[in-house]
Every structure is written in C-alpha cells, then in structure tokens.
C-alpha atoms as a PDB file:
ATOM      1  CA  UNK A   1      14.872  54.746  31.097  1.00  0.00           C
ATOM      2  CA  UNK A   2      11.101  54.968  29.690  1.00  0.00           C
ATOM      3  CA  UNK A   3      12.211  54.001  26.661  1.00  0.00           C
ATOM      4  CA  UNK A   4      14.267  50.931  27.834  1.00  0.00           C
ATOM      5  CA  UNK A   5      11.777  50.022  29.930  1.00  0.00           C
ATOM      6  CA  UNK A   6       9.301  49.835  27.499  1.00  0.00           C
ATOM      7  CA  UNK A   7      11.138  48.093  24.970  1.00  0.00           C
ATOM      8  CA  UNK A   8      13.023  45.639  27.359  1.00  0.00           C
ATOM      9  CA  UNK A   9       9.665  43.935  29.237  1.00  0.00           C
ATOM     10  CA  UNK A  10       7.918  43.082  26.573  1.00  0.00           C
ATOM     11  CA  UNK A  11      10.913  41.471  24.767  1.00  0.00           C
ATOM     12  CA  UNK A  12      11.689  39.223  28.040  1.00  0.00           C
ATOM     13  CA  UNK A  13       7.815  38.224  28.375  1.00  0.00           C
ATOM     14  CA  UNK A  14       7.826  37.166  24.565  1.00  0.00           C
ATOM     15  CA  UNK A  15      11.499  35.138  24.834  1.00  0.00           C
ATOM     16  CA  UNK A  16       9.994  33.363  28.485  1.00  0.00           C
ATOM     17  CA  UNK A  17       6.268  32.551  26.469  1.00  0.00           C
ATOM     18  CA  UNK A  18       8.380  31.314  23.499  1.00  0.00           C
ATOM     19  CA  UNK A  19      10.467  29.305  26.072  1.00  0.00           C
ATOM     20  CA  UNK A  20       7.201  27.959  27.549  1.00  0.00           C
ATOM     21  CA  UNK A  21       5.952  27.099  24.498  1.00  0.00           C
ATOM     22  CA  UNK A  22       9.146  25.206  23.116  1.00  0.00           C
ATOM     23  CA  UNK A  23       8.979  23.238  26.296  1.00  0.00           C
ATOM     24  CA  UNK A  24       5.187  21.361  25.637  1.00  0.00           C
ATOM     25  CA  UNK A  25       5.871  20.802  21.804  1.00  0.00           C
ATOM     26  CA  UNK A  26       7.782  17.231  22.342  1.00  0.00           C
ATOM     27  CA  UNK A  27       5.769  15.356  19.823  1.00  0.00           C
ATOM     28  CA  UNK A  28       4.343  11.831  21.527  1.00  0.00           C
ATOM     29  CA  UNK A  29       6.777   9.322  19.467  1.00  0.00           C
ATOM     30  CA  UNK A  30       5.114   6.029  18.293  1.00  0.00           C
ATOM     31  CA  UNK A  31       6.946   3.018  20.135  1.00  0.00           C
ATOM     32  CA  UNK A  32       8.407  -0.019  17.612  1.00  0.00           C
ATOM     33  CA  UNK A  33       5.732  -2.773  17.265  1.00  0.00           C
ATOM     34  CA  UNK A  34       6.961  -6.566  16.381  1.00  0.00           C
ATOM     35  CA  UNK A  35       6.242  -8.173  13.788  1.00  0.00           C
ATOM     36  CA  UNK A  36       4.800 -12.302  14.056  1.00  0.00           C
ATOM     37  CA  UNK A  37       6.182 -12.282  10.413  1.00  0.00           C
ATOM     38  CA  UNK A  38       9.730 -12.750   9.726  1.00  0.00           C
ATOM     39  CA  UNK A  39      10.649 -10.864   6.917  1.00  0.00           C
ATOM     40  CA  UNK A  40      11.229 -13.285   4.408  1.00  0.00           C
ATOM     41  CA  UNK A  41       7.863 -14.104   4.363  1.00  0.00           C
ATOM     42  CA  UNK A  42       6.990 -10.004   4.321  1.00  0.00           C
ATOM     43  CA  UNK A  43       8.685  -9.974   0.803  1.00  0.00           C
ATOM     44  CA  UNK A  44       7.371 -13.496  -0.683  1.00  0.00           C
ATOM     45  CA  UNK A  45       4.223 -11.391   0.495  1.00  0.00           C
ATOM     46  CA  UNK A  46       5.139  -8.483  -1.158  1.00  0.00           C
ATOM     47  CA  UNK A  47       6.852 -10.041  -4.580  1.00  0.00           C
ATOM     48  CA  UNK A  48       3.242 -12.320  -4.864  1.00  0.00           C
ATOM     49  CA  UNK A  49       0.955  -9.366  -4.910  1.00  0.00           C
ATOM     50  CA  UNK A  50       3.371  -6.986  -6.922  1.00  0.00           C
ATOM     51  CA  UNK A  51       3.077 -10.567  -9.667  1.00  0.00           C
ATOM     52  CA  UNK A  52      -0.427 -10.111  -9.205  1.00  0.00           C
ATOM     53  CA  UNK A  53      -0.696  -6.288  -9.859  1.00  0.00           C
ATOM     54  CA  UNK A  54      -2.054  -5.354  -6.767  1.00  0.00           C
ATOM     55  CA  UNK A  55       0.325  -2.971  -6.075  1.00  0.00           C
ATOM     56  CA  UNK A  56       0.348   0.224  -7.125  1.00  0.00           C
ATOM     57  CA  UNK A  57       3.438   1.917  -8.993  1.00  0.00           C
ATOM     58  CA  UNK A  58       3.522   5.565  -8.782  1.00  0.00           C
ATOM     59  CA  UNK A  59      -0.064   7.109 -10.026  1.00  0.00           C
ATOM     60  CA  UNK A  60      -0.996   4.001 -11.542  1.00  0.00           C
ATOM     61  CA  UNK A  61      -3.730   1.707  -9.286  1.00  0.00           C
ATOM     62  CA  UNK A  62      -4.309  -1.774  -9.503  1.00  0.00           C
ATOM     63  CA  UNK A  63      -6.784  -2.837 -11.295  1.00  0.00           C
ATOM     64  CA  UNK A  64      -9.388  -4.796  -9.512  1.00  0.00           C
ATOM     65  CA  UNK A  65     -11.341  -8.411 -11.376  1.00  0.00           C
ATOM     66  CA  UNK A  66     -14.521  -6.816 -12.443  1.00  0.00           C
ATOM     67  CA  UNK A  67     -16.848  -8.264 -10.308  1.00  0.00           C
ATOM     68  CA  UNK A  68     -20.625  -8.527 -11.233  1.00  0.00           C
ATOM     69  CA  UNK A  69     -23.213 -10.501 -13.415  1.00  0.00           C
ATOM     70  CA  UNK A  70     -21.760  -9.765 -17.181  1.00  0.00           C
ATOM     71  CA  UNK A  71     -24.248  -8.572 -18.642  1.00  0.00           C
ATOM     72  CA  UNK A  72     -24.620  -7.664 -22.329  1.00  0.00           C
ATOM     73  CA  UNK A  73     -25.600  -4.309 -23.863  1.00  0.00           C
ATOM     74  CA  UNK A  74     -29.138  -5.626 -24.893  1.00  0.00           C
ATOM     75  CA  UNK A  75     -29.397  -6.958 -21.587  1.00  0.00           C
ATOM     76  CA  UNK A  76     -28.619  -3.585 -19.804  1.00  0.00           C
ATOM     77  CA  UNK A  77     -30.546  -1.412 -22.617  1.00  0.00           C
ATOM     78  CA  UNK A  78     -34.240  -3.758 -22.152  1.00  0.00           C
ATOM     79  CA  UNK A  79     -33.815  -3.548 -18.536  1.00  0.00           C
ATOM     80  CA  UNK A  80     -33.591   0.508 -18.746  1.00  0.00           C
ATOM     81  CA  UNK A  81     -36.160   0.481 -21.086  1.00  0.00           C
ATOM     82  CA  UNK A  82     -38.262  -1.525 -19.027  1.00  0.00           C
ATOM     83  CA  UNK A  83     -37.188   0.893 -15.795  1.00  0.00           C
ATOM     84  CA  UNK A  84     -38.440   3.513 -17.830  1.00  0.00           C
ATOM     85  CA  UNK A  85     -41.612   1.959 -18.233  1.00  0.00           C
ATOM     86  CA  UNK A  86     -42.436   1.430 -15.272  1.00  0.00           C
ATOM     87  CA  UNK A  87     -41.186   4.850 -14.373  1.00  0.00           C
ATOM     88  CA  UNK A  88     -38.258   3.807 -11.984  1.00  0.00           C
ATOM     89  CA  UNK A  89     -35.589   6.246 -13.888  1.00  0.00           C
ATOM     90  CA  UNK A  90     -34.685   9.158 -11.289  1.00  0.00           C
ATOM     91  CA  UNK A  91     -34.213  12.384 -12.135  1.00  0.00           C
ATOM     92  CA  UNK A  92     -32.145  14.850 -10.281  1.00  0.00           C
ATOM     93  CA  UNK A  93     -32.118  14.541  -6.711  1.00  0.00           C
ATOM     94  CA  UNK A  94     -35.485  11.975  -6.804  1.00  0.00           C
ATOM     95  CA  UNK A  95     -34.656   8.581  -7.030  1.00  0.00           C
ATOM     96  CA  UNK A  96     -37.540   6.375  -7.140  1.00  0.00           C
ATOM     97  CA  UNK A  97     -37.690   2.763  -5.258  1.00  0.00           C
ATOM     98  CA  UNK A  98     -38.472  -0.184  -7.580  1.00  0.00           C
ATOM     99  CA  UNK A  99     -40.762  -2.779  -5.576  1.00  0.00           C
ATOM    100  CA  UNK A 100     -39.918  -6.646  -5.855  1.00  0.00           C
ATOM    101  CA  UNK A 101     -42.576  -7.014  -8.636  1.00  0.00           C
ATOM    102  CA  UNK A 102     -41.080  -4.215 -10.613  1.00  0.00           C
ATOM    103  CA  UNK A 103     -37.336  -5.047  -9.894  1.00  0.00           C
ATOM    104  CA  UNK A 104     -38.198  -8.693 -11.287  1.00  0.00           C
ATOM    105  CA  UNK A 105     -40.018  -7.308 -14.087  1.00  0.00           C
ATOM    106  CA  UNK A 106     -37.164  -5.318 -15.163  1.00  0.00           C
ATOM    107  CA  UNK A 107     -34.928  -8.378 -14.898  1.00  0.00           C
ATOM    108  CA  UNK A 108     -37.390 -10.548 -16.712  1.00  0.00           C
ATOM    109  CA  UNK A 109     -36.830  -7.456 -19.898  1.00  0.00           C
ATOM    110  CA  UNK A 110     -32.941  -8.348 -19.582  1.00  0.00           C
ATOM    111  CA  UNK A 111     -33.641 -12.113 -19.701  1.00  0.00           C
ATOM    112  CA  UNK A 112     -35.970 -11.961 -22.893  1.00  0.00           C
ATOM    113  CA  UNK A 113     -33.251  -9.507 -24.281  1.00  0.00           C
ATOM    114  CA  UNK A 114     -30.557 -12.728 -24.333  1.00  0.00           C
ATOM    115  CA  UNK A 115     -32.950 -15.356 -25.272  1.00  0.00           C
ATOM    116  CA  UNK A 116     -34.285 -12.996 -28.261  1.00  0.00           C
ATOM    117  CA  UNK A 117     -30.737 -12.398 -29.294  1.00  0.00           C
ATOM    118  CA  UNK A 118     -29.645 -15.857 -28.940  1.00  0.00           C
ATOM    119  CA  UNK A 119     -32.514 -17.712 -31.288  1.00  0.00           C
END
C-alpha cells in the first residue's frame, strides 16, 4: 500500500499539472486583414519589381543603384592623403572629428586631384 501510494500520487499530480498546462497553451491566432489592393494589381506589383531585380531569389539579394558622388581613385587617394595630413585618420577605437575647415580642405585635395588629372 506504501508502495502504491507513493508511486500513484505523484503520477496523478504530474498528469493534472500537465492537464493544466495543456489548457493555457492555445496560441493567440492572428485574425485575416483586407487588402485595399485587388490582387491583380498585387502581381503587376510583384512581376514590376521582380523586372527590376528587386527581388531576391533564394541567397541571392538585389542589388541596390550605387548611390553616392562617383568619385575616382585619385580623387579618393588625395583626399586620404590629405586626411592624413591633417591627422584625421583613426586608429583603433579613436576616431578623430574633422572640423568644417579641415573637411573642406580635404575635399579641396580631391578636387585638385581631377583637375590635375584632367589637364
């Protein structure tokens, strides 16, 4: 009877906790939403920006326009050099702060970069 007993009330008090438990896990369903579009236009949608490779197919992402001034390698290397100069090029966790002055300096090393290039 020991035995029984002890084997026998902890057996109910696990099957009534599980039962407890199965009873609060009813997940909070997301109602259906509707749409202004009709879905026609949802696949013109779709078929344009798959045509314009924005759209991405499996691991492959679309590629974005670069977007930016275009500058040439010249350009970008006297405007380092000039950083560098002026002692604007970080280093580890320090990243200096270029002030106006310096920040049009440096730009004014990109532009003679182009004009000395182009002449």
């Amino acid at each position: 009877m020991k035995f029984s007993t002890r084997i026998l009330v902890p057996f109910v008090l696990v099957a009534t906790a599980g039962l407890a438990m199965a009873q609060e896990a009813v997940p909070d369903l997301p109602t259906a939403s509707t749409s202004s579009l009709s879905r026609a236009t949802v696949l013109a949608e779709a078929r344009t920006a798959q045509a314009a490779g924005l759209i991405a197919h499996g691991e492959v992402l679309p590629v974005q326009a670069e977007r930016g001034v275009g500058k040439t390698r010249d350009q970008v290397r006297a405007e380092y050099s000039e950083a560098r100069r002026l002692g604007l090029v970080g280093t580890g966790e320090i990243l200096p702060i270029a002030t106006p002055e310096q920040a049009e300096q440096i730009r004014m090393a990109g532009v003679r970069a182009t004009q000395f290039v182009q002449k």
